[in-house]
Structure formats: C-alpha cells, structure tokens
C-alpha atoms as a PDB file:
ATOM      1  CA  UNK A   1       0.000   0.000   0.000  1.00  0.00           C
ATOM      2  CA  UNK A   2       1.598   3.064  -0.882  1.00  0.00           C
ATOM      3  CA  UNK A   3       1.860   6.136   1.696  1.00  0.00           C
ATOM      4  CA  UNK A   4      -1.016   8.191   0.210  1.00  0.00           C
ATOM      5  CA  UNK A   5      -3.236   4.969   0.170  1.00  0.00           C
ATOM      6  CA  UNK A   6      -2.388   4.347   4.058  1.00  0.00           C
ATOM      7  CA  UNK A   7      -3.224   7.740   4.721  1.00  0.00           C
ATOM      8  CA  UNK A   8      -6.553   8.060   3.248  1.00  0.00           C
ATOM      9  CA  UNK A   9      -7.197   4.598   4.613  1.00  0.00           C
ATOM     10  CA  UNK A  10      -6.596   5.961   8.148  1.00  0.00           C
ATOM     11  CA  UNK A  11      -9.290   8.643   7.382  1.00  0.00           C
ATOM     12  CA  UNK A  12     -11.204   6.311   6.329  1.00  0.00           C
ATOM     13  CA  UNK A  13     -11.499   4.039   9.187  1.00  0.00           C
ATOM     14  CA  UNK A  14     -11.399   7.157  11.840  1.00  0.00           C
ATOM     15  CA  UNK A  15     -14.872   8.429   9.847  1.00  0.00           C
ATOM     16  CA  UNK A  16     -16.513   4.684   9.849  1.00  0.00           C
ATOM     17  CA  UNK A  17     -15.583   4.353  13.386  1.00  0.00           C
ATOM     18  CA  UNK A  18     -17.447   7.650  14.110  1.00  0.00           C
ATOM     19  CA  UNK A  19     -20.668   6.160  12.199  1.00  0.00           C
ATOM     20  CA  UNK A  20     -20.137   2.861  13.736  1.00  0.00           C
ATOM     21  CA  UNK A  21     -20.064   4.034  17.190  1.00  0.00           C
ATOM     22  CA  UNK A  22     -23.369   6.412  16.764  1.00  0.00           C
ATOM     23  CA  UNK A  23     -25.345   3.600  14.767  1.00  0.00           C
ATOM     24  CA  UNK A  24     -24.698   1.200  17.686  1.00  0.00           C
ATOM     25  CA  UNK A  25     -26.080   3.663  20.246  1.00  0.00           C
ATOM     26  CA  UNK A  26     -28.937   4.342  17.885  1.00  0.00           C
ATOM     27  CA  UNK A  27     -29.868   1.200  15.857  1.00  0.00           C
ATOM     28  CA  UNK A  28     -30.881  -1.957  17.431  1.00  0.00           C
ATOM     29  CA  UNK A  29     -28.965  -5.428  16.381  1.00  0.00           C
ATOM     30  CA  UNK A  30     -26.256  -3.077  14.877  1.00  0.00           C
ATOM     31  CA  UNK A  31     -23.155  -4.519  15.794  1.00  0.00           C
ATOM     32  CA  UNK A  32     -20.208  -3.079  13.473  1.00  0.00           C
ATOM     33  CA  UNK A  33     -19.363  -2.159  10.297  1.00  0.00           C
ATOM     34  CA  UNK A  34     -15.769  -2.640   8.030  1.00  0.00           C
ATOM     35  CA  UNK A  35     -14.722  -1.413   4.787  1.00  0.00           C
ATOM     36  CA  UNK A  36     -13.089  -3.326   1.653  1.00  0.00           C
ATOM     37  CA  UNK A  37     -11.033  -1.015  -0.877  1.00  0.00           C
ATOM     38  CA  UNK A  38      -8.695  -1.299  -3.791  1.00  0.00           C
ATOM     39  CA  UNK A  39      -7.193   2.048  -4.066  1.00  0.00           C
ATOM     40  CA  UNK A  40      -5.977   1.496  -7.257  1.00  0.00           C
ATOM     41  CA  UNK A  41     -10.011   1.960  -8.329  1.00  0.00           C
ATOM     42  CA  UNK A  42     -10.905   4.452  -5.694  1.00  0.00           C
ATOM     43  CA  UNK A  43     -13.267   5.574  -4.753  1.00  0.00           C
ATOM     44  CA  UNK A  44     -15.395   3.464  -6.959  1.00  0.00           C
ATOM     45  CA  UNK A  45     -14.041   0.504  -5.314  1.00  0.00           C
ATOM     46  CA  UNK A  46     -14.873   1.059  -1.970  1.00  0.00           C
ATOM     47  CA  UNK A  47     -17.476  -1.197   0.330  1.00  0.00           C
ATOM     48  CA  UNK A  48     -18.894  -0.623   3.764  1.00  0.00           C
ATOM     49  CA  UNK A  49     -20.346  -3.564   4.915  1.00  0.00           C
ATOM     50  CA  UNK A  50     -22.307  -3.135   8.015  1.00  0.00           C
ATOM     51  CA  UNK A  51     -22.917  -5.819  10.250  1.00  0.00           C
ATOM     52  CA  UNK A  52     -25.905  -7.269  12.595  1.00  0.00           C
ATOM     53  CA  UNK A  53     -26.231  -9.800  14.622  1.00  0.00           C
ATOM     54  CA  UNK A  54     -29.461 -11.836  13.635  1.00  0.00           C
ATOM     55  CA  UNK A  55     -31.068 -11.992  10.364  1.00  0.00           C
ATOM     56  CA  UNK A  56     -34.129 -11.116  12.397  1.00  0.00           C
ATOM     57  CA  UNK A  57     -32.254  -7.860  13.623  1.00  0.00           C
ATOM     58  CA  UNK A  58     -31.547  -7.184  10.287  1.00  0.00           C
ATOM     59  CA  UNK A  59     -35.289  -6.940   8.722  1.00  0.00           C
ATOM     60  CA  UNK A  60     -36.612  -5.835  11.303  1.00  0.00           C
ATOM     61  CA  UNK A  61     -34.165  -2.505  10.932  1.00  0.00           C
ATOM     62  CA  UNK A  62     -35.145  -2.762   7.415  1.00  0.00           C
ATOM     63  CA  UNK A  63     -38.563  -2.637   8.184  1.00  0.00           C
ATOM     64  CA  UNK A  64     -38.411   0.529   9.843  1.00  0.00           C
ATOM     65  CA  UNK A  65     -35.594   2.277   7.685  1.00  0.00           C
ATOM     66  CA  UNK A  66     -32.598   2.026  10.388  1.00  0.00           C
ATOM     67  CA  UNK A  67     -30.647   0.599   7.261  1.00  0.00           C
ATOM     68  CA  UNK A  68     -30.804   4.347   6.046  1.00  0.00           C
ATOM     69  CA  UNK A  69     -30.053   6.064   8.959  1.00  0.00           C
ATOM     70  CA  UNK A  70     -27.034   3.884   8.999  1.00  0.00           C
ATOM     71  CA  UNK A  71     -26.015   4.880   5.501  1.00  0.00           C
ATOM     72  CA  UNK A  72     -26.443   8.314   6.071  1.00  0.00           C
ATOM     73  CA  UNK A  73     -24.417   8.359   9.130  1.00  0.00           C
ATOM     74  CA  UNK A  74     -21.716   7.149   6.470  1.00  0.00           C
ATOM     75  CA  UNK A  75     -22.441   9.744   3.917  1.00  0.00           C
ATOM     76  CA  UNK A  76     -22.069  12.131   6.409  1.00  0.00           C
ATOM     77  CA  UNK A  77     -18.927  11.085   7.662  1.00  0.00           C
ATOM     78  CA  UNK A  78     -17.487  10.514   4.459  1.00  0.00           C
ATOM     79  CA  UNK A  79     -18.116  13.797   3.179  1.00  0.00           C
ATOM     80  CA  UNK A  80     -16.251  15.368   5.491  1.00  0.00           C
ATOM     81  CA  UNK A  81     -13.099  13.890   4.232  1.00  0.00           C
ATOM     82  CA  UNK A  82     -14.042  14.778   0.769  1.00  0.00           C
ATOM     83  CA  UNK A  83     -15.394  11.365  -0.554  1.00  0.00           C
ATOM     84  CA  UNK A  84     -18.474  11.740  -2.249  1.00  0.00           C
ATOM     85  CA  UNK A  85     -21.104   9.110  -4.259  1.00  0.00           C
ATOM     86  CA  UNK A  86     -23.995   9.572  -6.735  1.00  0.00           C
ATOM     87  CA  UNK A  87     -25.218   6.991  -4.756  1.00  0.00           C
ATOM     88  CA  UNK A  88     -24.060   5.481  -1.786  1.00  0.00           C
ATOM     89  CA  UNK A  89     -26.329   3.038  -1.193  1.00  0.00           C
ATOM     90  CA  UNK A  90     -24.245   0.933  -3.717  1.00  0.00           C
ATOM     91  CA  UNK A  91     -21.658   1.115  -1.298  1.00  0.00           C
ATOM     92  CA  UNK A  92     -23.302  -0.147   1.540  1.00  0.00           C
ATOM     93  CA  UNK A  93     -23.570  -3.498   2.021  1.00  0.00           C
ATOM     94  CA  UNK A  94     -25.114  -5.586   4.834  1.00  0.00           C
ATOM     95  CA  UNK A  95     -24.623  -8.610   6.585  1.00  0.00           C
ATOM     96  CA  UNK A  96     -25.242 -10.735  10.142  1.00  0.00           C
ATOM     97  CA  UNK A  97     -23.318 -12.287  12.411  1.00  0.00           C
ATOM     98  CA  UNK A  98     -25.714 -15.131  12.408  1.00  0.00           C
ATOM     99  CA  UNK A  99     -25.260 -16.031   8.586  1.00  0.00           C
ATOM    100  CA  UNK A 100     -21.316 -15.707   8.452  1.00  0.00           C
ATOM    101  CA  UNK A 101     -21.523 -18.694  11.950  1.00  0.00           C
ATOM    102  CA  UNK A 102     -23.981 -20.551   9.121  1.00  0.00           C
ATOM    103  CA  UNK A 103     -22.273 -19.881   5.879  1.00  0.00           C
ATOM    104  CA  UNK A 104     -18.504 -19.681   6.944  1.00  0.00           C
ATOM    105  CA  UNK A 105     -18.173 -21.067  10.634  1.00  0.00           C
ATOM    106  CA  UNK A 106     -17.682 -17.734  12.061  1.00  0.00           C
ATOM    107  CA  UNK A 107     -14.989 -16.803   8.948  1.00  0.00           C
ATOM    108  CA  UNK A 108     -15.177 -13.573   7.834  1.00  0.00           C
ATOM    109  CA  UNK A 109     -12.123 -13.477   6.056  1.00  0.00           C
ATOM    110  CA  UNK A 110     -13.236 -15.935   3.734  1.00  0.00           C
ATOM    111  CA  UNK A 111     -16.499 -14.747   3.656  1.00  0.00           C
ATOM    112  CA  UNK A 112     -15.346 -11.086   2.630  1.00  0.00           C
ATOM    113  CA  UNK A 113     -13.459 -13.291   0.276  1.00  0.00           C
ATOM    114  CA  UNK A 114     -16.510 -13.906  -1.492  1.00  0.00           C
ATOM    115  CA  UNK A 115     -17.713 -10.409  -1.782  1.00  0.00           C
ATOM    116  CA  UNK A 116     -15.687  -8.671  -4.938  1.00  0.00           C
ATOM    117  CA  UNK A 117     -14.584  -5.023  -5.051  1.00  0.00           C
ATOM    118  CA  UNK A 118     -14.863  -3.234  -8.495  1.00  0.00           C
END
C-alpha cells in the first residue's frame, strides 16, 4: 500500500468508526461495520459492509428504515473527508453475524473473500 493509500485509509477508518459508534447507540442489532477497498479503483471501489447480529435484527431494521439512517451516518462522515457518491447506497452493504456462523463457521475473512470489489 503506498503512503497516500495508508493515509486516506486511516481517514477512512477514523470516519466509519465515528458512524459505527453512533449507529450502535442508535440502531438496534447493529453490531459493526468494516470497509473493503482497492485504491488502485478508488473511490469506486470502496465497500462498507455493516454488520448485525441476527437476520431477524436485520429486517426488522429494514422494516423501519434504520438501514438508512445507517447509511447516512456514512455519507455524512465521508463527506467530510471529501469522498463523495452519486449513490451510496451501492456502497453499503449488509450482513449478520448469524449467517457468516452458518455460511462460513464464524470466517469472515473468507467470507469477505466472497464479496468482490470493483
């Protein structure tokens, strides 16, 4: 990773963190959230994948549009380090705890393995 890239990466995770921490205190079942990035196709390529605990959890924060508040807590932290989408809800991704124990024994390595970046 090249200087530049470890910086911006750096301001990247300090702005999830800041999102993460406020959608836990404010969205039920949310436990944390990650990003996946190939700088070499940013910003297109990056992927915030935001993780509950239960599938249940999940829907249920569907169901009343916590997903979005959880998005726009990243779109707000993003912009203030200059990174902007048309749409960032193509950048969002989510996930559960429960389905990575089902579908990769608790892996998430290989399970973000399975998830390709542009």
């Amino acid at each position: 990773m090249k200087k530049t890239d470890k910086k911006l990466d750096n301001q990247i995770c300090k702005v999830l963190t800041n999102a993460c921490e406020t959608a836990k205190s404010q969205v039920d079942g949310f436990q944390w959230l990650t990003h996946l990035v190939n700088y070499n196709q940013f910003p297109e390529s990056l992927l915030i994948i935001c993780i509950f605990d239960t599938k249940t959890e999940l829907e249920q924060a569907q169901q009343e549009s916590q997903n979005l508040v959880i998005v726009s807590l990243i779109k707000n932290e993003l912009k203030q380090i200059n990174i902007r989408f048309n749409d960032i809800k193509s950048h969002v991704l989510f996930d559960t705890e429960e389905a990575c124990e089902v579908q990769h024994n608790g892996n998430w390595q290989k399970r973000f393995k399975d998830i390709s970046i542009k």
